[in-house]
N, C-alpha and C. Protein backbone atom coordinates (compact mmCIF):
# COMPACT_ATOMS: atom_id res chain seq x y z
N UNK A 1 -97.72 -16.10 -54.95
CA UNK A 1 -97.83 -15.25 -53.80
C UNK A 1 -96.85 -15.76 -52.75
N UNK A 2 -95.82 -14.47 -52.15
CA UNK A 2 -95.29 -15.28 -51.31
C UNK A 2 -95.63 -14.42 -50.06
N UNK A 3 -95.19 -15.02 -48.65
CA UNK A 3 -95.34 -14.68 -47.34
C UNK A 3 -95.06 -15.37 -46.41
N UNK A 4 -94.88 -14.92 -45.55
CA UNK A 4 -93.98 -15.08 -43.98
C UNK A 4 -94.82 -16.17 -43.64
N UNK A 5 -94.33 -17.32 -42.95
CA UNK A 5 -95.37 -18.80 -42.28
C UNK A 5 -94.41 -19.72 -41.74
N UNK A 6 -94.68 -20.16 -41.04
CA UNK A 6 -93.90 -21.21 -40.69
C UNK A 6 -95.12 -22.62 -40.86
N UNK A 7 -94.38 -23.60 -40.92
CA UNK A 7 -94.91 -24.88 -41.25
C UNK A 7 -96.26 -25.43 -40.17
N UNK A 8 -96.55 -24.85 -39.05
CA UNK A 8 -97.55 -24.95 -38.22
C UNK A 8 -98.67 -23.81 -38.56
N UNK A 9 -98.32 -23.14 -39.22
CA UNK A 9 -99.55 -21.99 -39.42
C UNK A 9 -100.06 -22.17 -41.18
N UNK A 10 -99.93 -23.52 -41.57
CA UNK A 10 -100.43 -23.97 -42.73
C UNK A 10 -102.44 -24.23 -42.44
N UNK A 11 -102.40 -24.83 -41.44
CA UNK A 11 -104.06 -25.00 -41.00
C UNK A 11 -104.67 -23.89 -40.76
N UNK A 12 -104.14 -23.04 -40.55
CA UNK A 12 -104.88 -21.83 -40.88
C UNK A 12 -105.62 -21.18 -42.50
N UNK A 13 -105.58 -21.79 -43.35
CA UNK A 13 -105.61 -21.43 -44.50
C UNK A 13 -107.26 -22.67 -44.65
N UNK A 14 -107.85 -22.65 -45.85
CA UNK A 14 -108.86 -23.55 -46.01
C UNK A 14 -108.27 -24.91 -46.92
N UNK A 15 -108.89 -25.23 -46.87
CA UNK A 15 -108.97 -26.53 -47.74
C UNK A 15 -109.68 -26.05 -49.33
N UNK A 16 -108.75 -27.19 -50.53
CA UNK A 16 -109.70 -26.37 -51.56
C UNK A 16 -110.37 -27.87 -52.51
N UNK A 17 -111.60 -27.86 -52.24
CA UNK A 17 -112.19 -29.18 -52.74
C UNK A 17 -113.27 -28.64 -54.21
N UNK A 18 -113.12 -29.91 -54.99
CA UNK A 18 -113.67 -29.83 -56.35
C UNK A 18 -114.10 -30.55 -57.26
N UNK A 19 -115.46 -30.82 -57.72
CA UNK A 19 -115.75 -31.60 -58.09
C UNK A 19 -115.47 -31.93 -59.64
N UNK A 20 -115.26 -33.21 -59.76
CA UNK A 20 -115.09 -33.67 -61.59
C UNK A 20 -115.87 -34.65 -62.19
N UNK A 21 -116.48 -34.87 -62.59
CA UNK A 21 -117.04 -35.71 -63.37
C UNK A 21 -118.20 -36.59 -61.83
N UNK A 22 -118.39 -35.74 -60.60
CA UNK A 22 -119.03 -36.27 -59.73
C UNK A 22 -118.39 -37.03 -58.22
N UNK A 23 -116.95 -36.99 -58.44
CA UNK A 23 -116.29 -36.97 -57.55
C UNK A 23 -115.28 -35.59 -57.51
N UNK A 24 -115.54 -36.02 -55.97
CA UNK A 24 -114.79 -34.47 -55.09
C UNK A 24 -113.39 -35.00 -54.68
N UNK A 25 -112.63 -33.70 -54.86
CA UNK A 25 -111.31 -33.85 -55.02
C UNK A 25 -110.62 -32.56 -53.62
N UNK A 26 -110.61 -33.00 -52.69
CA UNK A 26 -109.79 -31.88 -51.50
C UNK A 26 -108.29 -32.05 -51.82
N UNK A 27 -107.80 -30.84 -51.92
CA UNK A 27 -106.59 -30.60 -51.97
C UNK A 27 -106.19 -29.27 -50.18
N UNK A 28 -105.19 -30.56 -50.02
CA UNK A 28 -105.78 -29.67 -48.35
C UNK A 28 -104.31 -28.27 -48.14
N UNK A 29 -104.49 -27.47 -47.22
CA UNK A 29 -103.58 -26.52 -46.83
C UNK A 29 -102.28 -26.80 -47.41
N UNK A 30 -102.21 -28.06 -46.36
CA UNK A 30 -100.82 -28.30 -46.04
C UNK A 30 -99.87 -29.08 -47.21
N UNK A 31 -101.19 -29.10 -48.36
CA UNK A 31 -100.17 -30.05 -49.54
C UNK A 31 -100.28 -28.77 -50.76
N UNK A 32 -100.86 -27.49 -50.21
CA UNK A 32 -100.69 -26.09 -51.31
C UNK A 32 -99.81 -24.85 -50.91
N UNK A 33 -99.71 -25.20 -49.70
CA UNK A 33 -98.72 -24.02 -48.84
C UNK A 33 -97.30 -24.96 -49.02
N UNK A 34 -96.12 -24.28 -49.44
CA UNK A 34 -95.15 -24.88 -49.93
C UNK A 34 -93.94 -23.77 -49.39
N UNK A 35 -93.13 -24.57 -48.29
CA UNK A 35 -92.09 -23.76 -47.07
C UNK A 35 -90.88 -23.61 -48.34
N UNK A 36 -90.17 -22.46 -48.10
CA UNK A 36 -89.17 -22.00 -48.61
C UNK A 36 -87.89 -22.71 -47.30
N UNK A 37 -87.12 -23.57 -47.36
CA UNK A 37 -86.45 -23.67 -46.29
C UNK A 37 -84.67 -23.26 -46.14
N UNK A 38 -84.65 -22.88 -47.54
CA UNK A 38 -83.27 -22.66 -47.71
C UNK A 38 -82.85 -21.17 -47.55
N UNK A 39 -84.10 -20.50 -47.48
CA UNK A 39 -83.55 -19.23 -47.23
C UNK A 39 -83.16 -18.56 -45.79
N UNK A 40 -83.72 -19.42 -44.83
CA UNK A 40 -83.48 -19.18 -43.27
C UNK A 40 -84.83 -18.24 -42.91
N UNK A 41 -86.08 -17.58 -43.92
CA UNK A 41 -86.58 -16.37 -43.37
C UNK A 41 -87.83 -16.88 -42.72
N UNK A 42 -88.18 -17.91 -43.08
CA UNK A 42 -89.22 -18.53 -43.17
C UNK A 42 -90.28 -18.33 -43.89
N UNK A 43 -89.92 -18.23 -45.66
CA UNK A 43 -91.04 -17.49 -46.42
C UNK A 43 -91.96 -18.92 -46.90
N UNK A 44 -92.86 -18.68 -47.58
CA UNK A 44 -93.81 -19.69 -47.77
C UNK A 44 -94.31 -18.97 -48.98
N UNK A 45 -94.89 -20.10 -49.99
CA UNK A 45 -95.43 -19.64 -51.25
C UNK A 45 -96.46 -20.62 -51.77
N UNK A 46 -98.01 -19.85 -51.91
CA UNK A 46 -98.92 -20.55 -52.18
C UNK A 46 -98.57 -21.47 -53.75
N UNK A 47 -98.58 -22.75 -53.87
CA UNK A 47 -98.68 -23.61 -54.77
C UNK A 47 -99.55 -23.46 -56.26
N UNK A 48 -100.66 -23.02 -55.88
CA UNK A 48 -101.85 -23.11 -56.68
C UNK A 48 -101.72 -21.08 -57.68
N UNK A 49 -102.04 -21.30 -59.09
CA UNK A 49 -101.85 -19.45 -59.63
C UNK A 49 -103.52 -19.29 -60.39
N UNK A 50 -103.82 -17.93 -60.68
CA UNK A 50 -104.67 -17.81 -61.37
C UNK A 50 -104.21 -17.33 -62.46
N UNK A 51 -104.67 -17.35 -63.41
CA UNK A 51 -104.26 -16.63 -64.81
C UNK A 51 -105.72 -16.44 -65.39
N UNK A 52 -105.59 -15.04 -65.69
CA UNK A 52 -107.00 -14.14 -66.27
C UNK A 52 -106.01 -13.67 -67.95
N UNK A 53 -107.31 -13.23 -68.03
CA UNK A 53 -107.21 -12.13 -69.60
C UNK A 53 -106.64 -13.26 -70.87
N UNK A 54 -106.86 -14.37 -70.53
CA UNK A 54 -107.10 -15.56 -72.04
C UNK A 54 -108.49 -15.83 -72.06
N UNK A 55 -108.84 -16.64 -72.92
CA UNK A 55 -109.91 -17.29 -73.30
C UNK A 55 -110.80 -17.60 -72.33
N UNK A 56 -110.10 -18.05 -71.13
CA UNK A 56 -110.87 -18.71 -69.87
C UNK A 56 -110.03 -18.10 -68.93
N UNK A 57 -110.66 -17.70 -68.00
CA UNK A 57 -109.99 -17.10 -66.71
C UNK A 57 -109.88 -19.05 -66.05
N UNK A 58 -108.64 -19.21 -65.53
CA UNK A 58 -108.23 -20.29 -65.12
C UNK A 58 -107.42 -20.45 -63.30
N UNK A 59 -107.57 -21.83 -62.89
CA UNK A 59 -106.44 -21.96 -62.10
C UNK A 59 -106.01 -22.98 -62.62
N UNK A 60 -104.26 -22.75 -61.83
CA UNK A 60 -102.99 -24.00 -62.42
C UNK A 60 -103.36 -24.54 -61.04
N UNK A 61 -103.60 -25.90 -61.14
CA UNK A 61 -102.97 -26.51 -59.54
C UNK A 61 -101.42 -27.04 -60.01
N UNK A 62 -101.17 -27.45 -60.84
CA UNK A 62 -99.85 -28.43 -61.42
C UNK A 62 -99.26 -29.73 -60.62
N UNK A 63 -98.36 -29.31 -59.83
CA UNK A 63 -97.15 -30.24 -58.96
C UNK A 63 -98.58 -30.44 -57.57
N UNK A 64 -99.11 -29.29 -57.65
CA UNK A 64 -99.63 -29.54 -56.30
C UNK A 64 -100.77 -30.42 -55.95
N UNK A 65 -101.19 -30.59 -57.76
CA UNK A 65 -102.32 -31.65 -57.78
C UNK A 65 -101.72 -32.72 -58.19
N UNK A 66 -100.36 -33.24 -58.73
CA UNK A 66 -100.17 -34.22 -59.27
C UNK A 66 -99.36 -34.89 -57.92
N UNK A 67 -99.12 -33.91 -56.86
CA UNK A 67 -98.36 -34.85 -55.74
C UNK A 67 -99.40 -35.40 -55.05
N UNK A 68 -100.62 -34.81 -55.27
CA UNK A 68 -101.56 -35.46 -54.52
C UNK A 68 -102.59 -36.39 -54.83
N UNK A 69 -102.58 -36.27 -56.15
CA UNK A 69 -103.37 -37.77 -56.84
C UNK A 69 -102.47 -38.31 -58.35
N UNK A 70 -102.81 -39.47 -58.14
CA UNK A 70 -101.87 -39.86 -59.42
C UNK A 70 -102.94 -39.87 -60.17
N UNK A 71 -102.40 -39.55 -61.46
CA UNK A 71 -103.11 -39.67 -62.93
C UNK A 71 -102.24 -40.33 -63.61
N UNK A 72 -103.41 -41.02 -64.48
CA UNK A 72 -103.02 -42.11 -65.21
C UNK A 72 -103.69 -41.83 -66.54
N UNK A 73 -102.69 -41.66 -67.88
CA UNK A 73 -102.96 -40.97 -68.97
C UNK A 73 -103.18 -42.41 -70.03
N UNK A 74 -105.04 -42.12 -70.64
CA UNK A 74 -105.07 -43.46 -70.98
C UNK A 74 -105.29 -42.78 -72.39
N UNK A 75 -104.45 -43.10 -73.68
CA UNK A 75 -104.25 -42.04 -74.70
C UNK A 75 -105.33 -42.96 -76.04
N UNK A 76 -104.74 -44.31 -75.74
CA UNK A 76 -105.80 -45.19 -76.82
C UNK A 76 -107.33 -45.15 -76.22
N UNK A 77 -108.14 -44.59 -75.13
CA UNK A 77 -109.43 -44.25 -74.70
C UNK A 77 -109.59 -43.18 -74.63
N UNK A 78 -108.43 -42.39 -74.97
CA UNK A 78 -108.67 -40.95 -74.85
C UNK A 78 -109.83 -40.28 -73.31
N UNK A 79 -108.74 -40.81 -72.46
CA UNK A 79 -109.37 -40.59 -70.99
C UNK A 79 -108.33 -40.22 -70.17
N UNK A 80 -108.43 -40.13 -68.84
CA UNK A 80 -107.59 -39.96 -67.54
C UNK A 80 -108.22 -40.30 -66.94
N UNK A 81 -107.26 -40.81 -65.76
CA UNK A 81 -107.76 -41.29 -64.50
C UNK A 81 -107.31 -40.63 -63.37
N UNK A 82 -107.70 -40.81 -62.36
CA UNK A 82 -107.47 -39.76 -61.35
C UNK A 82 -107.67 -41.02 -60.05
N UNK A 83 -106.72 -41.30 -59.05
CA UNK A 83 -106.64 -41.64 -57.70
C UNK A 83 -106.31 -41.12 -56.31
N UNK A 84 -106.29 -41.07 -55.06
CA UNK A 84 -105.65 -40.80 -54.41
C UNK A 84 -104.29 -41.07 -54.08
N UNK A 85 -103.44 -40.63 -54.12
CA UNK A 85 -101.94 -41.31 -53.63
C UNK A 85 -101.75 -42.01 -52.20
């Protein structure tokens, strides 16, 4: 989704928090609203997509969750870990 914003009208938007395994995970405005700056218009484009009509209606967070917590891929426990950055 894209649209008109400038970098101060990011707090306007909510916060999107979620729980996993019993810990809560906020992923806030200002690290999912993502400024276009090269175009001069001041467009802005939400970070986060939905994708319907597979198996599971889903969201991607991707870049926008991995800039904001590091994961740590533990392949011989067949686990992940999840921190704050």
């Amino acid at each position: 989704m894209e649209c008109k914003c400038n970098p101060e009208s990011a707090s306007q938007y909510p916060n999107i928090a979620f729980t996993i395994e019993d810990m809560e995970y906020t992923i806030f405005s200002n690290d999912y609203i993502l400024y276009d700056t090269d175009d001069g218009q001041g467009n802005c484009l939400v970070g986060i997509t939905y994708v319907e009509g597979t198996m599971y209606n889903s969201s991607i967070f991707g870049d926008v969750f991995i800039r904001k917590f590091t994961t740590i891929y533990d392949k011989a426990n067949n686990r992940i870990g999840l921190a704050v950055n």
